[in-house]
N, C-alpha and C. Protein backbone atom coordinates (compact mmCIF):
# COMPACT_ATOMS: atom_id res chain seq x y z
N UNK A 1 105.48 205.61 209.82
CA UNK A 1 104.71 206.71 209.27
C UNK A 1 105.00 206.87 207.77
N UNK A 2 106.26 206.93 207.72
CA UNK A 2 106.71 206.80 205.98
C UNK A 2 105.85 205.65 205.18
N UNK A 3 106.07 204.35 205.80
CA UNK A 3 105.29 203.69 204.69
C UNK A 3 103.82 203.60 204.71
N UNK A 4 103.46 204.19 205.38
CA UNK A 4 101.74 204.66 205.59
C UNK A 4 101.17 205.89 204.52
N UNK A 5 102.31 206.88 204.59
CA UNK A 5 102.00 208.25 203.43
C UNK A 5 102.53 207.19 201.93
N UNK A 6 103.47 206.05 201.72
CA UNK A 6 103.65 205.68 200.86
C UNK A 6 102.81 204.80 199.99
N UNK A 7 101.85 204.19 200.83
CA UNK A 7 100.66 203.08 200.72
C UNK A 7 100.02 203.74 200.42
N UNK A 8 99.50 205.18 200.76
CA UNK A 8 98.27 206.26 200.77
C UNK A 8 98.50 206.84 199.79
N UNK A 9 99.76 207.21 198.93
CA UNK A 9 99.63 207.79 197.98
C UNK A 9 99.68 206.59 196.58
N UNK A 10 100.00 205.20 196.73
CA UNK A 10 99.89 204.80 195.65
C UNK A 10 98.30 204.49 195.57
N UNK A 11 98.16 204.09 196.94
CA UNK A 11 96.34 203.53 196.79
C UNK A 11 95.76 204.87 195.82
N UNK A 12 95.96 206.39 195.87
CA UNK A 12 95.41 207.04 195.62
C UNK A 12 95.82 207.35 193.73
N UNK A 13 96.94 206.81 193.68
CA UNK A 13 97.66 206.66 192.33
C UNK A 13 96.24 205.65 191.50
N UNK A 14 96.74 204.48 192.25
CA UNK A 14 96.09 203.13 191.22
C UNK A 14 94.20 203.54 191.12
N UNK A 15 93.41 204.22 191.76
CA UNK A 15 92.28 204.83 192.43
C UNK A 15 92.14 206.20 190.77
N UNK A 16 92.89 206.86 191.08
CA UNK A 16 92.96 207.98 189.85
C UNK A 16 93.27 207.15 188.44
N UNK A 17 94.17 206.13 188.71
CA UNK A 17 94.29 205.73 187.34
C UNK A 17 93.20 204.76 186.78
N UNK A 18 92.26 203.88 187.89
CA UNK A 18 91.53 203.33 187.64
C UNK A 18 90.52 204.53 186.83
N UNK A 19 90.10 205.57 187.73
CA UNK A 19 89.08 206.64 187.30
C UNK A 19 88.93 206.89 185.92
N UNK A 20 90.16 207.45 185.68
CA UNK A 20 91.10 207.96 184.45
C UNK A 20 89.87 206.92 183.42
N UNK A 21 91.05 205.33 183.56
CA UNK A 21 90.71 204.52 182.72
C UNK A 21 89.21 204.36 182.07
N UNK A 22 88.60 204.48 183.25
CA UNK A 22 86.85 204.58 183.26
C UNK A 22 86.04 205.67 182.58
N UNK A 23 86.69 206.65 182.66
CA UNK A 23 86.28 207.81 181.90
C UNK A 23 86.21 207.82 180.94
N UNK A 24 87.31 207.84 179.88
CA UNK A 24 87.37 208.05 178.59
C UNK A 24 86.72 206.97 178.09
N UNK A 25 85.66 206.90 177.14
CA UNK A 25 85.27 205.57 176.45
C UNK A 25 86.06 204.91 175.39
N UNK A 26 86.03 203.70 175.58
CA UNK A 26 86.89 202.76 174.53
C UNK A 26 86.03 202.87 173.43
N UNK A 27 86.26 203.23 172.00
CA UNK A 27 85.20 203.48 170.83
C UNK A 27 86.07 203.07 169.74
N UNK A 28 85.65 201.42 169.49
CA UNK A 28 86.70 200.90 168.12
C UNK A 28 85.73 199.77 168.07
N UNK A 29 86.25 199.13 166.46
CA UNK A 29 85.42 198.25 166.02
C UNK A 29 84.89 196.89 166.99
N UNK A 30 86.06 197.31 167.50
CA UNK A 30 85.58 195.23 168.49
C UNK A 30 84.48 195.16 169.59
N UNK A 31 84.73 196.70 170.07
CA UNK A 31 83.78 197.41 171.30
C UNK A 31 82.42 197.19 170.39
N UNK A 32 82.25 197.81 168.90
CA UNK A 32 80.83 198.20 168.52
C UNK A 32 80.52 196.65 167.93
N UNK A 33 81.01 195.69 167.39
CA UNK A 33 80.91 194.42 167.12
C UNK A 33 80.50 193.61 169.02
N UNK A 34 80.97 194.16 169.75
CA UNK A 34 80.45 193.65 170.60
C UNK A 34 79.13 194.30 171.48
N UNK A 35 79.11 195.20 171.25
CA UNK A 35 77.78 196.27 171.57
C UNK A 35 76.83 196.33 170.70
N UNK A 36 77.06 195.38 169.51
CA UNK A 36 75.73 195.36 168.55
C UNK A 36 74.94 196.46 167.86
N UNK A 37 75.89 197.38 168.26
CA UNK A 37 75.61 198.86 167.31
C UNK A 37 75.15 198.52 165.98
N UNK A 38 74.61 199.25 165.43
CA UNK A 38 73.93 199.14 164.24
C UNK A 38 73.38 197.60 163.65
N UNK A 39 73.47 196.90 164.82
CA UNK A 39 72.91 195.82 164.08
C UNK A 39 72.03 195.32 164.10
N UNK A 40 70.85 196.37 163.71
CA UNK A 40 69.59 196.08 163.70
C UNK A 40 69.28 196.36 162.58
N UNK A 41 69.88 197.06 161.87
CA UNK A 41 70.18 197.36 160.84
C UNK A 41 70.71 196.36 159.62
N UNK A 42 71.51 195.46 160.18
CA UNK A 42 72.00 194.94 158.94
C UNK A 42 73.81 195.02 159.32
N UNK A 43 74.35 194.36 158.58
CA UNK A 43 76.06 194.44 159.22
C UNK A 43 77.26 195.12 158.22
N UNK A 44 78.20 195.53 158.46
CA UNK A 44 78.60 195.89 157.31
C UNK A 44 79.46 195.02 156.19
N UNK A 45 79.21 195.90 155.27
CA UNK A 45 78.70 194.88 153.44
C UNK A 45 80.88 194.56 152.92
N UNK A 46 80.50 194.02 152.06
CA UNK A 46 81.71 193.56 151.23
C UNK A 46 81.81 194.19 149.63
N UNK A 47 82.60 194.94 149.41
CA UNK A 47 82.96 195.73 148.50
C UNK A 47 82.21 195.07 147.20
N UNK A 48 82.43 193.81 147.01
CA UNK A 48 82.25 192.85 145.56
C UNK A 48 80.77 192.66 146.12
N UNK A 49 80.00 192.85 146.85
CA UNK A 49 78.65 192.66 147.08
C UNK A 49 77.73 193.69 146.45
N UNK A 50 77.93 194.47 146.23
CA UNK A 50 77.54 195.69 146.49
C UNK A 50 76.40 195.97 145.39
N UNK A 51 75.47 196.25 146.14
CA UNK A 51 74.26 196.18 144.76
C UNK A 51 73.56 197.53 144.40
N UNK A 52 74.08 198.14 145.38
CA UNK A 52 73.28 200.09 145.24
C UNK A 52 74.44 201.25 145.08
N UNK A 53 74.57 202.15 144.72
CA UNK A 53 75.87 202.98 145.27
C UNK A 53 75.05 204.00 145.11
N UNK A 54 74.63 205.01 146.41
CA UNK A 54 73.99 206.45 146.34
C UNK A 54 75.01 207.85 146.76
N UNK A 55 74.99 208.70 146.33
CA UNK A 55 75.71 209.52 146.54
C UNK A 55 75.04 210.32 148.06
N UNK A 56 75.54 210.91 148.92
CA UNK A 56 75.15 211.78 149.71
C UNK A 56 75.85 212.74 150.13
N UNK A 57 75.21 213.85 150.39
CA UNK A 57 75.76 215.35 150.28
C UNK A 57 75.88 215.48 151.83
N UNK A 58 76.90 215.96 152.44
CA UNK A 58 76.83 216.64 153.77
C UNK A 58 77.29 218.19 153.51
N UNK A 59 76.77 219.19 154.30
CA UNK A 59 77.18 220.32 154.58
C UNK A 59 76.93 220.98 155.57
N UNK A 60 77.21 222.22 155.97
CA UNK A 60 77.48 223.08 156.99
C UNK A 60 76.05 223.97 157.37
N UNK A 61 74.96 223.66 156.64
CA UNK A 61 73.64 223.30 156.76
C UNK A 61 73.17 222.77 157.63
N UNK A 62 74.05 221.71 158.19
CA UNK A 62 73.26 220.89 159.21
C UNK A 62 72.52 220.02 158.44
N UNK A 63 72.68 219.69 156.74
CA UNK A 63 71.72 218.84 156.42
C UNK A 63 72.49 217.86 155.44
N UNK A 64 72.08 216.33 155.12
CA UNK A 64 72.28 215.22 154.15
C UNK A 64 71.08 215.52 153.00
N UNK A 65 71.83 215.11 151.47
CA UNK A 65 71.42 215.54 150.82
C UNK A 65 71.50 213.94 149.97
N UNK A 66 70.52 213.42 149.85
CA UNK A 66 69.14 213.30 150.19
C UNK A 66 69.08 212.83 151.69
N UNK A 67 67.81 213.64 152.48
CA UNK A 67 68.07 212.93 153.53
C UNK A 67 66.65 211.41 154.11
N UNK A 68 66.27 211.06 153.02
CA UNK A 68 65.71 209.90 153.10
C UNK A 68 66.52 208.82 151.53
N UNK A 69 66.55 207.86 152.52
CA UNK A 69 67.56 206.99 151.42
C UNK A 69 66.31 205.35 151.54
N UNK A 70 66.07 205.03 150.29
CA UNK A 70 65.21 203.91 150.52
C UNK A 70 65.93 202.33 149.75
N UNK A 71 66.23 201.63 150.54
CA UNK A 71 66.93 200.45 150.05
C UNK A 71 66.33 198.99 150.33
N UNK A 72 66.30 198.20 149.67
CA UNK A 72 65.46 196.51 149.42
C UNK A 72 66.57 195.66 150.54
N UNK A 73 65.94 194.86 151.16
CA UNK A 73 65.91 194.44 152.47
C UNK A 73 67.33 193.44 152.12
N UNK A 74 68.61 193.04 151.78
CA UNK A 74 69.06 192.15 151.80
C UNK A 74 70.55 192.45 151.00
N UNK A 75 70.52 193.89 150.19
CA UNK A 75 70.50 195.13 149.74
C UNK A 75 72.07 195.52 150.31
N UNK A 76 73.41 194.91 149.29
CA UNK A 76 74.27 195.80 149.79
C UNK A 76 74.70 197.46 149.34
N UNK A 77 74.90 198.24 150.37
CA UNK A 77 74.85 199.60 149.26
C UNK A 77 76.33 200.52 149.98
N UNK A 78 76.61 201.02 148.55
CA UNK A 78 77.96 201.77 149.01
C UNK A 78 77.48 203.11 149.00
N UNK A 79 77.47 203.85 150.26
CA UNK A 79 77.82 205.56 150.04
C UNK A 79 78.56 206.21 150.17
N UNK A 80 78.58 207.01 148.64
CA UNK A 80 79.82 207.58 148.64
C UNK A 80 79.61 209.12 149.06
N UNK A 81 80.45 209.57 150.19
CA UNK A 81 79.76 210.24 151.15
C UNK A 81 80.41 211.60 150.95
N UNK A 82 79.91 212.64 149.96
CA UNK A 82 80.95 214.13 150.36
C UNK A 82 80.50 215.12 151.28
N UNK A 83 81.95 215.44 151.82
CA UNK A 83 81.50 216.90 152.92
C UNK A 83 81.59 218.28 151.88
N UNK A 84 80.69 218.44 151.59
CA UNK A 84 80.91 220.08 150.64
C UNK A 84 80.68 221.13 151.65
N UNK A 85 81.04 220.87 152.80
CA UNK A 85 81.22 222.05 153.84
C UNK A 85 82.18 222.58 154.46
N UNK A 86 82.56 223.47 155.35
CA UNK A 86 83.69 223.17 155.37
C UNK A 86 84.14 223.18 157.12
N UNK A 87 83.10 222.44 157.62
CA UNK A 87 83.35 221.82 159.06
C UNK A 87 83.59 220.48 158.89
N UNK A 88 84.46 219.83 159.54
CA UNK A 88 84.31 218.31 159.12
C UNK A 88 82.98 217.62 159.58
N UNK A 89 82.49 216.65 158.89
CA UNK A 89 81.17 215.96 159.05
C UNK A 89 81.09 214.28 159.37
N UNK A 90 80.27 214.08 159.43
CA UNK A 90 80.12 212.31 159.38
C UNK A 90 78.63 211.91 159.22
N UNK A 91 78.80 210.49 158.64
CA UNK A 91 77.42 209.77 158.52
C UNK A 91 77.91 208.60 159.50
N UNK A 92 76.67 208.24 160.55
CA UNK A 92 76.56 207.42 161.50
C UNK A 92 75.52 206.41 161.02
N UNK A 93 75.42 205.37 161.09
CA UNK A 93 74.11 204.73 160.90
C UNK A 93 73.91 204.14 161.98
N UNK A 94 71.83 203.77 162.63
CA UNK A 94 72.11 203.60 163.81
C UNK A 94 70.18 203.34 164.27
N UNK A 95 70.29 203.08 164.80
CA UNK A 95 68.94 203.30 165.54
C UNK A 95 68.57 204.84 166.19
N UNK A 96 67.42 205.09 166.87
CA UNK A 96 67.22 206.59 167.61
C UNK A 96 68.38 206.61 168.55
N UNK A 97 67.60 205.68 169.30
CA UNK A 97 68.43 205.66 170.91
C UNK A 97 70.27 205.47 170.43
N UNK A 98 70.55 204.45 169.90
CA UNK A 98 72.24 204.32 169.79
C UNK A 98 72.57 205.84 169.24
N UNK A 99 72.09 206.32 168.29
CA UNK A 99 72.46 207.91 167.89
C UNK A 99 72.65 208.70 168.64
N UNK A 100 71.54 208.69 169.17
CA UNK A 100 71.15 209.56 170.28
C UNK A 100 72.31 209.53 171.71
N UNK A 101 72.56 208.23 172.20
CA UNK A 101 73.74 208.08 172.98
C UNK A 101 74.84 208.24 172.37
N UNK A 102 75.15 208.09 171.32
CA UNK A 102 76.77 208.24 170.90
C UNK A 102 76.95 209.98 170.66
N UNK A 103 75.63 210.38 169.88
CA UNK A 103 75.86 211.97 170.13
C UNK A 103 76.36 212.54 171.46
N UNK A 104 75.75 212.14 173.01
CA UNK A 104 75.84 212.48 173.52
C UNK A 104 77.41 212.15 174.74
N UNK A 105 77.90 211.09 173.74
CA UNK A 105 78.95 210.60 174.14
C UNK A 105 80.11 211.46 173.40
N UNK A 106 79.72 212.14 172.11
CA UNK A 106 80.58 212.87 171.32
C UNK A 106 80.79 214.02 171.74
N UNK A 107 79.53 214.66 172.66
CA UNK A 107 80.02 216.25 172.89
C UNK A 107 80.06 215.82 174.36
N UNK A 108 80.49 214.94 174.97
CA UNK A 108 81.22 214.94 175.79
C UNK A 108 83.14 215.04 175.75
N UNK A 109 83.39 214.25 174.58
CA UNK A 109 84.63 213.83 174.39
C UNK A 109 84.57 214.46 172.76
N UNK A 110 84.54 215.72 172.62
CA UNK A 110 84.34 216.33 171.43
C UNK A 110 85.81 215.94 170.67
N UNK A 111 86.70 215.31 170.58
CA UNK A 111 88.07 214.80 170.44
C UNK A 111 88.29 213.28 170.26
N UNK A 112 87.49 212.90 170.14
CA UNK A 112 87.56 211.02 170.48
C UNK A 112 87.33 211.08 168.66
N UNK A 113 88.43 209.64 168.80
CA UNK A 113 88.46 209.25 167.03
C UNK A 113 88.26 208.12 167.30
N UNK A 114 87.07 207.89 165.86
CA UNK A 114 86.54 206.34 165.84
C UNK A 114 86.54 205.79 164.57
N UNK A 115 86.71 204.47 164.18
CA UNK A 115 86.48 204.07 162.98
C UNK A 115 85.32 202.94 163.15
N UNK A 116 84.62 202.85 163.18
CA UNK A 116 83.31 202.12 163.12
C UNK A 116 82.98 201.81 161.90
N UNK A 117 82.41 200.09 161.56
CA UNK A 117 82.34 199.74 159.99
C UNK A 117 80.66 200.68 159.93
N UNK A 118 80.31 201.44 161.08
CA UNK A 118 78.72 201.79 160.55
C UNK A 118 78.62 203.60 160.23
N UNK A 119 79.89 204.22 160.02
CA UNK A 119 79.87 205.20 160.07
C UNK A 119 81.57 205.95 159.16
N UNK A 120 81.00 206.75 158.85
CA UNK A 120 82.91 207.42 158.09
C UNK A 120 82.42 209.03 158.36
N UNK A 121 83.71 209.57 158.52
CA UNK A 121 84.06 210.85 159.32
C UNK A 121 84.50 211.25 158.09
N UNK A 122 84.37 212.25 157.32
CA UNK A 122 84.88 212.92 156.09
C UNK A 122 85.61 214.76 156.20
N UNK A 123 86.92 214.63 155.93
CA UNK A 123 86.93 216.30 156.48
C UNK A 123 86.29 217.19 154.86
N UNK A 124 86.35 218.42 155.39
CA UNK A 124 85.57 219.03 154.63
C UNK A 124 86.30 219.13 153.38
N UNK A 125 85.40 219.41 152.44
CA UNK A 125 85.58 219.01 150.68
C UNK A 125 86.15 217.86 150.20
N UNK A 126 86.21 216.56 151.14
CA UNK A 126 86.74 215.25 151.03
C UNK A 126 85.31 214.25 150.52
N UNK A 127 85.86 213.01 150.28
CA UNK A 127 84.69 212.79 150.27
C UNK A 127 84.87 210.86 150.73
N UNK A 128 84.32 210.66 151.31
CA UNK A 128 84.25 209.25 152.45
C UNK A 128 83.65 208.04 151.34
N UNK A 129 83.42 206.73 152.02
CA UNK A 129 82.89 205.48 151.40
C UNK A 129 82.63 204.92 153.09
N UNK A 130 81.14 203.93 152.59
CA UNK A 130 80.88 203.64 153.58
C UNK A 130 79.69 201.97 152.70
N UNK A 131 80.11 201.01 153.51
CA UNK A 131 79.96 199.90 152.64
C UNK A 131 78.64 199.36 153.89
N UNK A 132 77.02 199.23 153.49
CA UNK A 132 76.29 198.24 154.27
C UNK A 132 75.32 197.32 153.46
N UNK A 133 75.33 195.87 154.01
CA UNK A 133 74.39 195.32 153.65
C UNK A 133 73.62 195.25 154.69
N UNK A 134 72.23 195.94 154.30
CA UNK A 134 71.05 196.05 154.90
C UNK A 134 69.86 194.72 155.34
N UNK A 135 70.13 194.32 156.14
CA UNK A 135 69.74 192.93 156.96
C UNK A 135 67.66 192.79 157.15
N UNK A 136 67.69 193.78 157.44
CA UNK A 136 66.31 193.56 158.16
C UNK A 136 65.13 195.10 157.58
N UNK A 137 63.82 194.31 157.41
CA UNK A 137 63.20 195.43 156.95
C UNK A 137 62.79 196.51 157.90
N UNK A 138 62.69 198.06 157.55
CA UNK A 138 62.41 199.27 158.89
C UNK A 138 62.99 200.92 158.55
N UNK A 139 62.42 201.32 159.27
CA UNK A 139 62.57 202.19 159.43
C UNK A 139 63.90 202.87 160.12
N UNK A 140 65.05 203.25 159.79
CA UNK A 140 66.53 203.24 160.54
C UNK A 140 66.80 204.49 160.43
N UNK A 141 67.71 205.47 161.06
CA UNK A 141 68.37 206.65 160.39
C UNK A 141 69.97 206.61 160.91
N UNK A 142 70.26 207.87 160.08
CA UNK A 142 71.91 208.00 160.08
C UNK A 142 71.67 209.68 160.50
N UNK A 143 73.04 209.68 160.95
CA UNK A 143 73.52 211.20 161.69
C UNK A 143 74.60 211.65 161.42
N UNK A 144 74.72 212.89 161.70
CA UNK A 144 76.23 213.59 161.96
C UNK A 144 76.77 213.73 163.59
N UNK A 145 77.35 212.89 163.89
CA UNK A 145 77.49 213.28 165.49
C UNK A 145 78.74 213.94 166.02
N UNK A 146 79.07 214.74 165.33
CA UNK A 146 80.30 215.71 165.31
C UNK A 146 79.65 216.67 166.52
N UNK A 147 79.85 217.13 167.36
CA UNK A 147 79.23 217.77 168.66
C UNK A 147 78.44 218.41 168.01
N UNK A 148 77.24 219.09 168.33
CA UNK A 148 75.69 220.04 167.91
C UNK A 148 75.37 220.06 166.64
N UNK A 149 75.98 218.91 165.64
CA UNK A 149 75.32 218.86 164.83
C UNK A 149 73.79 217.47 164.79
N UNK A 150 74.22 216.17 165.26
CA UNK A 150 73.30 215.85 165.56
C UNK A 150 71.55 216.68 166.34
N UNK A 151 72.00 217.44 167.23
CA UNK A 151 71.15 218.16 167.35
C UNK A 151 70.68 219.90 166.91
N UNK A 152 71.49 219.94 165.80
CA UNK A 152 70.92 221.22 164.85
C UNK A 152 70.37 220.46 163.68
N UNK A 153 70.06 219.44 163.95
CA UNK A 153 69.25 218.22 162.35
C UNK A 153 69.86 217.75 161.84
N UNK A 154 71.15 217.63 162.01
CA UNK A 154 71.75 217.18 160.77
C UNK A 154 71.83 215.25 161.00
N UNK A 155 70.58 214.84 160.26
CA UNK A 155 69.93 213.34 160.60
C UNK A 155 69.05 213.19 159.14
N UNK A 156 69.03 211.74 159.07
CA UNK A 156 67.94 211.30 157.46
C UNK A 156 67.58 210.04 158.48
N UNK A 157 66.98 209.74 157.27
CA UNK A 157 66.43 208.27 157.54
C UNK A 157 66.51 207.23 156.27
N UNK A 158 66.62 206.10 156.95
CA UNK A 158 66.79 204.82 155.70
C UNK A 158 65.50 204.29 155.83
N UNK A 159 64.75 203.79 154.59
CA UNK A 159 63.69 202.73 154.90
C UNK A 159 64.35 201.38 154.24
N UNK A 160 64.21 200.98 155.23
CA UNK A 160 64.72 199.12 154.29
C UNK A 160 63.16 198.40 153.55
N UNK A 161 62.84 197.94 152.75
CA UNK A 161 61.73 197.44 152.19
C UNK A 161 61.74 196.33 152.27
């Protein structure tokens, strides 16, 4: 009987820890290099490449300042990214749908830290760098996916030419 409650509670150990494991999402560069995140977009750029540098404003607005950014198809560009708010912020770059899921992956796990080459997290009155060369011509946008800000607007759009 003992080693029956002993079998039953590890099965139920390795079972929870499997769960566990499954739950929390793995969110780091090798995961999004292998999930092809933003790379429809274009991949991210090399410092000495760099052929644009635009400034962009985040704040507690809910809005990017400018929030249409227009860049030439091949086009590496650095943004240099300030939070003049004083919630911390981020720029995501991304397609609808990938935005749209990672938002919703963020206010799930409102606590999860990521460094992604397609996105920088800036705390407030700081101000971020974010390096892309822009691959393909379209229509793309970037977000804040800090929990309800993605969906209080805080989103632009890139046109690649």
């Amino acid at each position: 009987m003992k080693s029956i409650l002993i079998a039953s509670v590890l099965a139920l150990s390795l079972l929870s820890l499997n769960a566990f494991a499954h739950d929390e999402p793995e969110h780091s560069v090798a995961t999004e290099k292998q999930d092809g995140h933003a790379a429809a977009l274009g991949k991210p750029g090399v410092a000495g490449n760099v052929t644009k540098t635009m400034n962009v404003d985040m704040n507690d607005t809910m809005r990017f300042t400018p929030a249409t950014i227009s860049v030439k198809r091949g086009e590496t560009v650095k943004f240099i990214v300030k939070n003049s708010g004083k919630l911390k912020h981020e720029m995501v770059l991304g397609s609808v749908d990938e935005l749209k899921e990672h938002a919703a992956m963020m206010a799930k796990f409102p606590e999860m830290e990521h460094s992604d080459p397609n996105q920088v997290s800036v705390e407030p009155g700081k101000t971020g760098e974010l390096i892309w060369q822009f691959g393909k011509a379209g229509t793309f946008e970037f977000a804040c996916l800090e929990p309800g800000h993605f969906e209080a607007g805080m989103r632009g759009n890139i046109i690649v030419k």
